[in-house]
PDB file of N, CA and C in Angstrom:
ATOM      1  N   UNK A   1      85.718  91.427  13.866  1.00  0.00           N
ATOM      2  CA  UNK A   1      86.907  91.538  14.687  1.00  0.00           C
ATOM      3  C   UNK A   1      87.095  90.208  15.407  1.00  0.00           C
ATOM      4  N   UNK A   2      88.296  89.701  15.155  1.00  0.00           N
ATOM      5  CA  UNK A   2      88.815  88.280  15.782  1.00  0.00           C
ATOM      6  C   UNK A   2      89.385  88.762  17.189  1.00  0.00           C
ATOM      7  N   UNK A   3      89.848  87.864  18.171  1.00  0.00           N
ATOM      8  CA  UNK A   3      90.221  87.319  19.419  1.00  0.00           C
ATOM      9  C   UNK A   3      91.554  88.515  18.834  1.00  0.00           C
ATOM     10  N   UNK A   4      92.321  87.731  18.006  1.00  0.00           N
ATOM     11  CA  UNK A   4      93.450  88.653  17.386  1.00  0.00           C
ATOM     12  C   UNK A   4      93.756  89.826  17.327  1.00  0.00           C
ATOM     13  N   UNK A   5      92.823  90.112  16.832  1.00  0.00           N
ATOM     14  CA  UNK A   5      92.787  91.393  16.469  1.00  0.00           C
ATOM     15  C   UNK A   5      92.216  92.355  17.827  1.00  0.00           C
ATOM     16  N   UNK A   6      92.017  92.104  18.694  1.00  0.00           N
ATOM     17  CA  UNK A   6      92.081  92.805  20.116  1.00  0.00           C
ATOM     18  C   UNK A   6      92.870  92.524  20.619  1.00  0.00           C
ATOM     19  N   UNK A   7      93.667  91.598  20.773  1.00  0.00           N
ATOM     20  CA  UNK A   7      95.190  91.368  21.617  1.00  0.00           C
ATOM     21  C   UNK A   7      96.018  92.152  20.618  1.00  0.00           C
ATOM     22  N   UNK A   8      96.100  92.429  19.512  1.00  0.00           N
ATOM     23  CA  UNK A   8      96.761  93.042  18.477  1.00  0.00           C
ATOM     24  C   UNK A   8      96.855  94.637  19.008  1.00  0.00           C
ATOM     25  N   UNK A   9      95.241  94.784  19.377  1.00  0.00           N
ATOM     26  CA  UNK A   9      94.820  96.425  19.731  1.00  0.00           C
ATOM     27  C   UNK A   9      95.343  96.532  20.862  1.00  0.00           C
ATOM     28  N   UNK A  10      94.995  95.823  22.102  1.00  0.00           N
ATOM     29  CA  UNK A  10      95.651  95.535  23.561  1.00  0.00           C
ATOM     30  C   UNK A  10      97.463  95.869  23.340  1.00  0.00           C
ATOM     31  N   UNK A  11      98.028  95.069  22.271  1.00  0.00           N
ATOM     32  CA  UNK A  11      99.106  95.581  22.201  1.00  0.00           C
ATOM     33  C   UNK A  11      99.813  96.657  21.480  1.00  0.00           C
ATOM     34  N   UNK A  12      98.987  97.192  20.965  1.00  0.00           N
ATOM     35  CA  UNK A  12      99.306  98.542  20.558  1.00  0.00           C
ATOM     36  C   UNK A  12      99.443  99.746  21.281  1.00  0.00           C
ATOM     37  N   UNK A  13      97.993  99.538  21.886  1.00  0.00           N
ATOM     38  CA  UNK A  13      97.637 100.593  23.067  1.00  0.00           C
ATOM     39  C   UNK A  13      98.467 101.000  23.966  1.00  0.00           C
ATOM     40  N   UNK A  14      98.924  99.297  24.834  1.00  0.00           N
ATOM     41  CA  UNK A  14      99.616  99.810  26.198  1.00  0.00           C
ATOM     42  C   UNK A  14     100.944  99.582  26.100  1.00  0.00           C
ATOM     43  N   UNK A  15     101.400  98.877  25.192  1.00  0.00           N
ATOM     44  CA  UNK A  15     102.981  98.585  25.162  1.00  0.00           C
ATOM     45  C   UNK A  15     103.004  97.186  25.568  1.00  0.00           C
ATOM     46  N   UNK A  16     102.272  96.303  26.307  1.00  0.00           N
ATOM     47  CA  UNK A  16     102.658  95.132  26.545  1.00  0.00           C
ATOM     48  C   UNK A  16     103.263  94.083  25.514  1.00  0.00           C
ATOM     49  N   UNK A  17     103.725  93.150  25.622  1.00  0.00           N
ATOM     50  CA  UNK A  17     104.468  92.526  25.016  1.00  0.00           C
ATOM     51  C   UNK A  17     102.792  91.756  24.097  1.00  0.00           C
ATOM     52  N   UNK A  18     103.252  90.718  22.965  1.00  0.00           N
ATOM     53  CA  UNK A  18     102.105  89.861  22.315  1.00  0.00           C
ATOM     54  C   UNK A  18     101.417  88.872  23.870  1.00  0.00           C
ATOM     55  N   UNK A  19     102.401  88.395  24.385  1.00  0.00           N
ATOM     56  CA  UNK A  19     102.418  87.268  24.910  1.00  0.00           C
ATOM     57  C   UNK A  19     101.645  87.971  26.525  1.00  0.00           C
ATOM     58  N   UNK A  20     101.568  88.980  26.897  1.00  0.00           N
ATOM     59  CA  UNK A  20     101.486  89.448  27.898  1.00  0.00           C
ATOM     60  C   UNK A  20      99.830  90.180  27.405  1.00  0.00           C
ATOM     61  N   UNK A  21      99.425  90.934  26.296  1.00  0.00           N
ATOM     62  CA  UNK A  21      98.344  91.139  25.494  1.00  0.00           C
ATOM     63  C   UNK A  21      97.141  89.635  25.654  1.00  0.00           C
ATOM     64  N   UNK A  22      97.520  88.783  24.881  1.00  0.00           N
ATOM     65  CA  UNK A  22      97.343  87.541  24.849  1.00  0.00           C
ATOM     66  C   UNK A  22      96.598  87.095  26.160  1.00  0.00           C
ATOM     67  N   UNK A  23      97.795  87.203  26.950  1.00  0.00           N
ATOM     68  CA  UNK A  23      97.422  86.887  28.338  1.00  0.00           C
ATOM     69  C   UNK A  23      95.831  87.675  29.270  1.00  0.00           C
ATOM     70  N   UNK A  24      96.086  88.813  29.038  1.00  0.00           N
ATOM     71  CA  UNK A  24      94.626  89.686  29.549  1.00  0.00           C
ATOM     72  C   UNK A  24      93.582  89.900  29.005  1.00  0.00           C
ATOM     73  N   UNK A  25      93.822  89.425  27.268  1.00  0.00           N
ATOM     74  CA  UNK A  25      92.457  89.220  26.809  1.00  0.00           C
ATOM     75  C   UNK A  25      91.628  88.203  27.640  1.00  0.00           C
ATOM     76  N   UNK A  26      92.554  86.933  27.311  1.00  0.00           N
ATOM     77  CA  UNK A  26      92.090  85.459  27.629  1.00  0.00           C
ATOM     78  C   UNK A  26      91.562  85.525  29.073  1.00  0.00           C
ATOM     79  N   UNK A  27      92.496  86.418  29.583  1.00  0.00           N
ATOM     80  CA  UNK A  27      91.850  86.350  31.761  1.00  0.00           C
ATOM     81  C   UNK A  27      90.663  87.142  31.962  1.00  0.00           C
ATOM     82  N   UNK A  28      90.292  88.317  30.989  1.00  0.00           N
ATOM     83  CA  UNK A  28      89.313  89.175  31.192  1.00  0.00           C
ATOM     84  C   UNK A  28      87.968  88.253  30.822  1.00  0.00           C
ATOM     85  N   UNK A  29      88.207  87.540  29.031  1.00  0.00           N
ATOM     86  CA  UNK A  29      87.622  86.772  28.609  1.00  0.00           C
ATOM     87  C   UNK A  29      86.821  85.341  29.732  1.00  0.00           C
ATOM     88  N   UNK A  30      87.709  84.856  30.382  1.00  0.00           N
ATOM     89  CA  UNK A  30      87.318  83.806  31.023  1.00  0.00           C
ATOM     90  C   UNK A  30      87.059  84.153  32.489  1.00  0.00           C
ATOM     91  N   UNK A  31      87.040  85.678  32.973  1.00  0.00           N
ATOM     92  CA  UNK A  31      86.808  85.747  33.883  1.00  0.00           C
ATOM     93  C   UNK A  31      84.819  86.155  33.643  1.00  0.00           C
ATOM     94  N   UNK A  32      84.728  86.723  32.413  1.00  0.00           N
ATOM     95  CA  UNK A  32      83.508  87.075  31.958  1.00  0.00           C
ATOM     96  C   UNK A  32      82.629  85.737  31.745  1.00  0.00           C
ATOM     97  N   UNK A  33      82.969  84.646  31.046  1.00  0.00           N
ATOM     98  CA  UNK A  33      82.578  83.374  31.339  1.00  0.00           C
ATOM     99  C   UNK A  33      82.207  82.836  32.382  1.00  0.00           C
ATOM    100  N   UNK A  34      83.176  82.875  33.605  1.00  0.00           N
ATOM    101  CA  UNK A  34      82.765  82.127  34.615  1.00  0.00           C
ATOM    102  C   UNK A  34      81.707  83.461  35.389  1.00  0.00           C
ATOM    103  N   UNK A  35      81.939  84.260  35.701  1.00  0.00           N
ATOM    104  CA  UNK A  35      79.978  85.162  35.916  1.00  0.00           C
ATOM    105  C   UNK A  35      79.160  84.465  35.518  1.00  0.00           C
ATOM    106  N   UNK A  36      78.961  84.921  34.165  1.00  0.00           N
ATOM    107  CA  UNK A  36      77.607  84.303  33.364  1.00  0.00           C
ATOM    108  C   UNK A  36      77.066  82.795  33.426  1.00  0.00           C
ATOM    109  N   UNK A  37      78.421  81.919  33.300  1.00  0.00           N
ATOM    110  CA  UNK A  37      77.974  80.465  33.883  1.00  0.00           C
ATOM    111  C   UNK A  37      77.183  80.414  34.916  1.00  0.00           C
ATOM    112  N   UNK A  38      78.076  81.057  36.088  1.00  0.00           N
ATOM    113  CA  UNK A  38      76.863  81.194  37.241  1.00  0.00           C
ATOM    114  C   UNK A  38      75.944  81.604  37.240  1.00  0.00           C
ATOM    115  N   UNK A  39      75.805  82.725  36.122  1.00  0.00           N
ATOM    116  CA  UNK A  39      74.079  83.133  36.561  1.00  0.00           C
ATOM    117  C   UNK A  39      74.196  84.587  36.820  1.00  0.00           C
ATOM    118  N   UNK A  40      75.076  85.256  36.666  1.00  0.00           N
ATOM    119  CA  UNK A  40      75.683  86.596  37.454  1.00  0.00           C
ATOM    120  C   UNK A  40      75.487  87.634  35.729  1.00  0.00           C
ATOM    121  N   UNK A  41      75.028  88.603  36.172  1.00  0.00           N
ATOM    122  CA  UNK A  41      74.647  89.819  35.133  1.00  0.00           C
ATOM    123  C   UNK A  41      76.207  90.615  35.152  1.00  0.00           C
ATOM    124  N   UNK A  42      76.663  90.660  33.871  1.00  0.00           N
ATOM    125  CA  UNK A  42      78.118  91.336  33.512  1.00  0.00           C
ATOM    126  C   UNK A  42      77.601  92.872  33.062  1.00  0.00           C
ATOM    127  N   UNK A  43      77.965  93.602  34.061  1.00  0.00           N
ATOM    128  CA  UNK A  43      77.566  95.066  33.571  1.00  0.00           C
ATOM    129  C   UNK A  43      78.959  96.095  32.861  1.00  0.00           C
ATOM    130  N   UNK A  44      79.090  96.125  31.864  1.00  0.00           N
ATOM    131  CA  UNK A  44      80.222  96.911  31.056  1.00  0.00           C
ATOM    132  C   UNK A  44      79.668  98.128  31.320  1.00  0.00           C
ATOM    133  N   UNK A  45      80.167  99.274  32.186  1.00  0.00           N
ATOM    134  CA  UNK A  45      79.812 101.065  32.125  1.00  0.00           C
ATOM    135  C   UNK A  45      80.384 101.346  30.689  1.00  0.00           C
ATOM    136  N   UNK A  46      79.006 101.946  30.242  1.00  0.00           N
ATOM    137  CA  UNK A  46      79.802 102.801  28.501  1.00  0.00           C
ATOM    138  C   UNK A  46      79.475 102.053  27.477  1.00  0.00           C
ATOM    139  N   UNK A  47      79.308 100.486  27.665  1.00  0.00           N
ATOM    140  CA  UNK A  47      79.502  99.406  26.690  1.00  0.00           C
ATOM    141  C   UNK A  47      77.917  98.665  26.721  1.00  0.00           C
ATOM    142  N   UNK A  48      77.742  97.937  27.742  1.00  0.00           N
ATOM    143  CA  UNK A  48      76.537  97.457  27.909  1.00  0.00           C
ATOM    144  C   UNK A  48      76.660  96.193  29.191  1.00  0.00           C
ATOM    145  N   UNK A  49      75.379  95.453  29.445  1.00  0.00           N
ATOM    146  CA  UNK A  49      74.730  94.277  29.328  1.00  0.00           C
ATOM    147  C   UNK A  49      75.005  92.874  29.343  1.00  0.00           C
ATOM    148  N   UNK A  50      75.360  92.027  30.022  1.00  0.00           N
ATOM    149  CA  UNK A  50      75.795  90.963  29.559  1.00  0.00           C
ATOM    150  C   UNK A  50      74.662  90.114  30.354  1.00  0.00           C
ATOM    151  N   UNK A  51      73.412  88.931  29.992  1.00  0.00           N
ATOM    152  CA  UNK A  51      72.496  88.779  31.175  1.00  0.00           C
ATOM    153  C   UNK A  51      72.265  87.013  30.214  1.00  0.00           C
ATOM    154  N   UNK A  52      72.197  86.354  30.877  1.00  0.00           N
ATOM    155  CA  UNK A  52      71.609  84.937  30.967  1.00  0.00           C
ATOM    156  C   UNK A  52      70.022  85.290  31.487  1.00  0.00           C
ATOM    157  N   UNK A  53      69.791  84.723  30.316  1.00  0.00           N
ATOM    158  CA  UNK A  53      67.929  84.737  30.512  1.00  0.00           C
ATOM    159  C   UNK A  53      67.862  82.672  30.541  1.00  0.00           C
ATOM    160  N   UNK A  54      66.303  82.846  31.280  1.00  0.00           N
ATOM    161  CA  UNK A  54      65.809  81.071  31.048  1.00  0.00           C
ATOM    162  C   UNK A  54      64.887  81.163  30.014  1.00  0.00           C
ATOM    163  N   UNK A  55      64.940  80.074  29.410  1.00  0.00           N
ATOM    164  CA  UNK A  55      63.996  79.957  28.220  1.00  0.00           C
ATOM    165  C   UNK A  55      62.908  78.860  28.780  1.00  0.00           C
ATOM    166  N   UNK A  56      61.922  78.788  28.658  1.00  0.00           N
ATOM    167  CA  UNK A  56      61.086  77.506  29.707  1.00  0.00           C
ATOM    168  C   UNK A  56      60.828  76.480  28.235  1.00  0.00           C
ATOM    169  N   UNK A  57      60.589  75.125  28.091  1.00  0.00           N
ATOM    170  CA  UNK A  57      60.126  74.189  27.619  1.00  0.00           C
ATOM    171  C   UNK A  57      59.134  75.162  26.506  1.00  0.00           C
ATOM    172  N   UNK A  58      58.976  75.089  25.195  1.00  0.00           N
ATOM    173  CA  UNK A  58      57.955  75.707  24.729  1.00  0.00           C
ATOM    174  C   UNK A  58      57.390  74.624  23.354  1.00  0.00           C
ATOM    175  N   UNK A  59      56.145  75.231  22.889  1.00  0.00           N
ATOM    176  CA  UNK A  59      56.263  74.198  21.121  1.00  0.00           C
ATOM    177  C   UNK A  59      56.749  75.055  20.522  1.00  0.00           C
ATOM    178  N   UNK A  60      57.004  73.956  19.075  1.00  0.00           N
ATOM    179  CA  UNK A  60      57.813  74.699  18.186  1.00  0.00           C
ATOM    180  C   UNK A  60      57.308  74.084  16.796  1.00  0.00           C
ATOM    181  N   UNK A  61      57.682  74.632  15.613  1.00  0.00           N
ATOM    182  CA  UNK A  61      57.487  73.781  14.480  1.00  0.00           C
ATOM    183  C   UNK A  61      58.643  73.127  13.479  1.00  0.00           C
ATOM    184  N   UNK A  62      58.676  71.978  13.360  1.00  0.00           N
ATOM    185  CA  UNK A  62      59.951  71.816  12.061  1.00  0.00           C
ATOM    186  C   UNK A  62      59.600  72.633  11.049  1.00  0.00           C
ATOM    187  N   UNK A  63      60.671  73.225  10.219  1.00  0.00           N
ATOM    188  CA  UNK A  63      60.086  74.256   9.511  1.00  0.00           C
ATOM    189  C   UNK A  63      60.190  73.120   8.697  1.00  0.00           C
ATOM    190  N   UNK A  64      60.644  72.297   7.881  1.00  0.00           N
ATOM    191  CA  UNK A  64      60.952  70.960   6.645  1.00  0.00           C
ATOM    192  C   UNK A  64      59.819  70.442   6.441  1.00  0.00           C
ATOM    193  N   UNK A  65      59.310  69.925   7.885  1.00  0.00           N
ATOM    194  CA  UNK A  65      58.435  69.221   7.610  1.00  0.00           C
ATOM    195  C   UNK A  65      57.014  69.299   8.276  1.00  0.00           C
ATOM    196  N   UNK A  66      56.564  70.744   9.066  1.00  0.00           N
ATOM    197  CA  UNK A  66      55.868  71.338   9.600  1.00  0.00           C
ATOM    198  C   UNK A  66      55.174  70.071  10.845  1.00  0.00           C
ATOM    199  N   UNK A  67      55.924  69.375  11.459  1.00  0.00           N
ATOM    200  CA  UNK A  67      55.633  68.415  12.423  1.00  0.00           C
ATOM    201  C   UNK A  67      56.152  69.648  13.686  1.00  0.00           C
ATOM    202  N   UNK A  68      55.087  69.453  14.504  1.00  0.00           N
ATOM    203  CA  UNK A  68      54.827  70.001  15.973  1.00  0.00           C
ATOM    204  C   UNK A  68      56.096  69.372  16.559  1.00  0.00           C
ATOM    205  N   UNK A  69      56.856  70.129  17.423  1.00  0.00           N
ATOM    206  CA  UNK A  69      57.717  69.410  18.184  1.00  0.00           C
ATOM    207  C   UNK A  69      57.818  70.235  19.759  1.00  0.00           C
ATOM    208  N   UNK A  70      58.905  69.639  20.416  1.00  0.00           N
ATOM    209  CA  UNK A  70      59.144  70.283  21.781  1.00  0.00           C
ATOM    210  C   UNK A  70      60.143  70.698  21.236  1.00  0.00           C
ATOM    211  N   UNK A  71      60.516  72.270  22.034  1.00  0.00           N
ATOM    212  CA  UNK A  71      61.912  72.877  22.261  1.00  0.00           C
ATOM    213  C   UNK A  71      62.176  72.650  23.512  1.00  0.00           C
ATOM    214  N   UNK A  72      63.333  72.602  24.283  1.00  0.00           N
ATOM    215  CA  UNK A  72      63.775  72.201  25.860  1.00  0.00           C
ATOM    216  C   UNK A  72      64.080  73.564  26.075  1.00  0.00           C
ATOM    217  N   UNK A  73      64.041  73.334  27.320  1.00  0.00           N
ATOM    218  CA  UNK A  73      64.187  74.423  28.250  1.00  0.00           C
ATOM    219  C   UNK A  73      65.830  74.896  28.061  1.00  0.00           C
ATOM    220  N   UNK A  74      66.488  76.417  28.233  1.00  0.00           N
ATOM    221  CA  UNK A  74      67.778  76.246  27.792  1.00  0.00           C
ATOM    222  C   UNK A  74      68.009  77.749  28.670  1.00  0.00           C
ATOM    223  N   UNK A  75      69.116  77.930  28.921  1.00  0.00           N
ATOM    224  CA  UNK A  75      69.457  79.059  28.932  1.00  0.00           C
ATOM    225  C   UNK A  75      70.246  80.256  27.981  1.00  0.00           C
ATOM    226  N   UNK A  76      70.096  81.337  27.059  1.00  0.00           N
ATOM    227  CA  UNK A  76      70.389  82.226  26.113  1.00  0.00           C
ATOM    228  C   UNK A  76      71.214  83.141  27.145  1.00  0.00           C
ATOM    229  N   UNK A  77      72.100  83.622  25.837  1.00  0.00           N
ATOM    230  CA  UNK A  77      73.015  84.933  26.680  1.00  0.00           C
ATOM    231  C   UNK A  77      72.312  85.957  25.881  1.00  0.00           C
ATOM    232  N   UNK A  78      72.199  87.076  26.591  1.00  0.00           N
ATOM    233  CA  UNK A  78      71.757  87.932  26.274  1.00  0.00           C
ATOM    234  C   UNK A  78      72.308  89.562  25.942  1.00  0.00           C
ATOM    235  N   UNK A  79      72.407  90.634  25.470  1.00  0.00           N
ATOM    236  CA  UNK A  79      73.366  91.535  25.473  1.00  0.00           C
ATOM    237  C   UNK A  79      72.628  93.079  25.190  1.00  0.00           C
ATOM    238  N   UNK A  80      72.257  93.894  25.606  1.00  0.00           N
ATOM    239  CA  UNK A  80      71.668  95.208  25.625  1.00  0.00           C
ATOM    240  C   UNK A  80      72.822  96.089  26.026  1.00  0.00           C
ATOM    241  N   UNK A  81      72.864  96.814  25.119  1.00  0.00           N
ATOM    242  CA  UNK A  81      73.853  97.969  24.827  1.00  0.00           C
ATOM    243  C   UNK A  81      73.293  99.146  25.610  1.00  0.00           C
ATOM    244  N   UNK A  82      74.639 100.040  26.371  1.00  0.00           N
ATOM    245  CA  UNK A  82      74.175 101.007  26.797  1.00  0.00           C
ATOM    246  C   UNK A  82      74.004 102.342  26.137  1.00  0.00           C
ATOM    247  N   UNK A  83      73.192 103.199  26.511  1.00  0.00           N
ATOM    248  CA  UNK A  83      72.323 104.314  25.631  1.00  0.00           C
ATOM    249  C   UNK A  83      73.483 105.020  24.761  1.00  0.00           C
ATOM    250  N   UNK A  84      75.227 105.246  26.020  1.00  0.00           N
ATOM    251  CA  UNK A  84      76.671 105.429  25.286  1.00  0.00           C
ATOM    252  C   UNK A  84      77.012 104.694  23.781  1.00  0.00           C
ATOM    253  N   UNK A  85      76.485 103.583  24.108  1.00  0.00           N
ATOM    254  CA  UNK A  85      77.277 102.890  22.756  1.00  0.00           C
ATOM    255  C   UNK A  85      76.562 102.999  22.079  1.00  0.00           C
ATOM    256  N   UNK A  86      74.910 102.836  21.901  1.00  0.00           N
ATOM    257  CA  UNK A  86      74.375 103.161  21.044  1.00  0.00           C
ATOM    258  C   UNK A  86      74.308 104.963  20.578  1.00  0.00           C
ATOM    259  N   UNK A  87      74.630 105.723  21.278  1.00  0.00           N
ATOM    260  CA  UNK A  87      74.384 107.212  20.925  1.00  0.00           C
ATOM    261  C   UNK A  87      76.148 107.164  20.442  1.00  0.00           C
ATOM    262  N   UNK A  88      77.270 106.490  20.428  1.00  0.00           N
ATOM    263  CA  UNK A  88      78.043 106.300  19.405  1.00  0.00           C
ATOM    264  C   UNK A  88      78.101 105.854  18.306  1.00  0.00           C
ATOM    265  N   UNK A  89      77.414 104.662  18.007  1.00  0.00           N
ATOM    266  CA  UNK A  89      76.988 104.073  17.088  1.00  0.00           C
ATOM    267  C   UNK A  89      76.524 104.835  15.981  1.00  0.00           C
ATOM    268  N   UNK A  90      75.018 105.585  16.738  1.00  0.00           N
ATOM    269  CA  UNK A  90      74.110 106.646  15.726  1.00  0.00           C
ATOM    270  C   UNK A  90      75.118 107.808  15.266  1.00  0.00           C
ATOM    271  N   UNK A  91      76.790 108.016  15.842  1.00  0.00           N
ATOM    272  CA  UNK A  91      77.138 109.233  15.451  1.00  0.00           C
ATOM    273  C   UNK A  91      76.537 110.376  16.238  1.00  0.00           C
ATOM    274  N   UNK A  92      76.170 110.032  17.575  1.00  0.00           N
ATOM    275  CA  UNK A  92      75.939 111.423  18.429  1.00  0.00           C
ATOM    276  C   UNK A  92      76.798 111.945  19.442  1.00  0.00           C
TER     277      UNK A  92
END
């Protein structure tokens, strides 16, 4: 499922215009961005999870050429579904 294809659904659903659809994906979208940039846990009721974990400095291996290397420290987004979406998922 593309960006599209939920402003598509957005405009099916409520009647809003494309351009007005468009519009509340992108604000919901970038309002969910700027949370997580900061550091802030996005909790969806029904849906799930949204969490920035730290990753610390670790080793690693080239897989090519099996030379030892460093990985840097980084931050991952993270996403755990709630027990709802998954007990939809399974069909319960």
């Amino acid at each position: 499922m593309t960006k599209a294809d939920i402003v598509e659904k957005v405009h099916g659903k409520t009647g809003f215009s494309k351009k007005e659809s468009s519009e509340a994906v992108e604000t919901i979208l970038e309002i969910l961005k700027e949370r997580l940039e900061s550091g802030n846990k996005v909790k969806l009721s029904g849906f799930g999870n949204f969490v920035i974990r730290k990753k610390d400095v670790r080793k690693g291996r080239n897989p090519k050429t099996g030379e030892e290397m460093e990985i840097s420290a980084r931050r991952v987004l993270t996403f755990k579904p709630s027990q709802k979406l998954k007990d939809y998922i399974n069909g319960r």
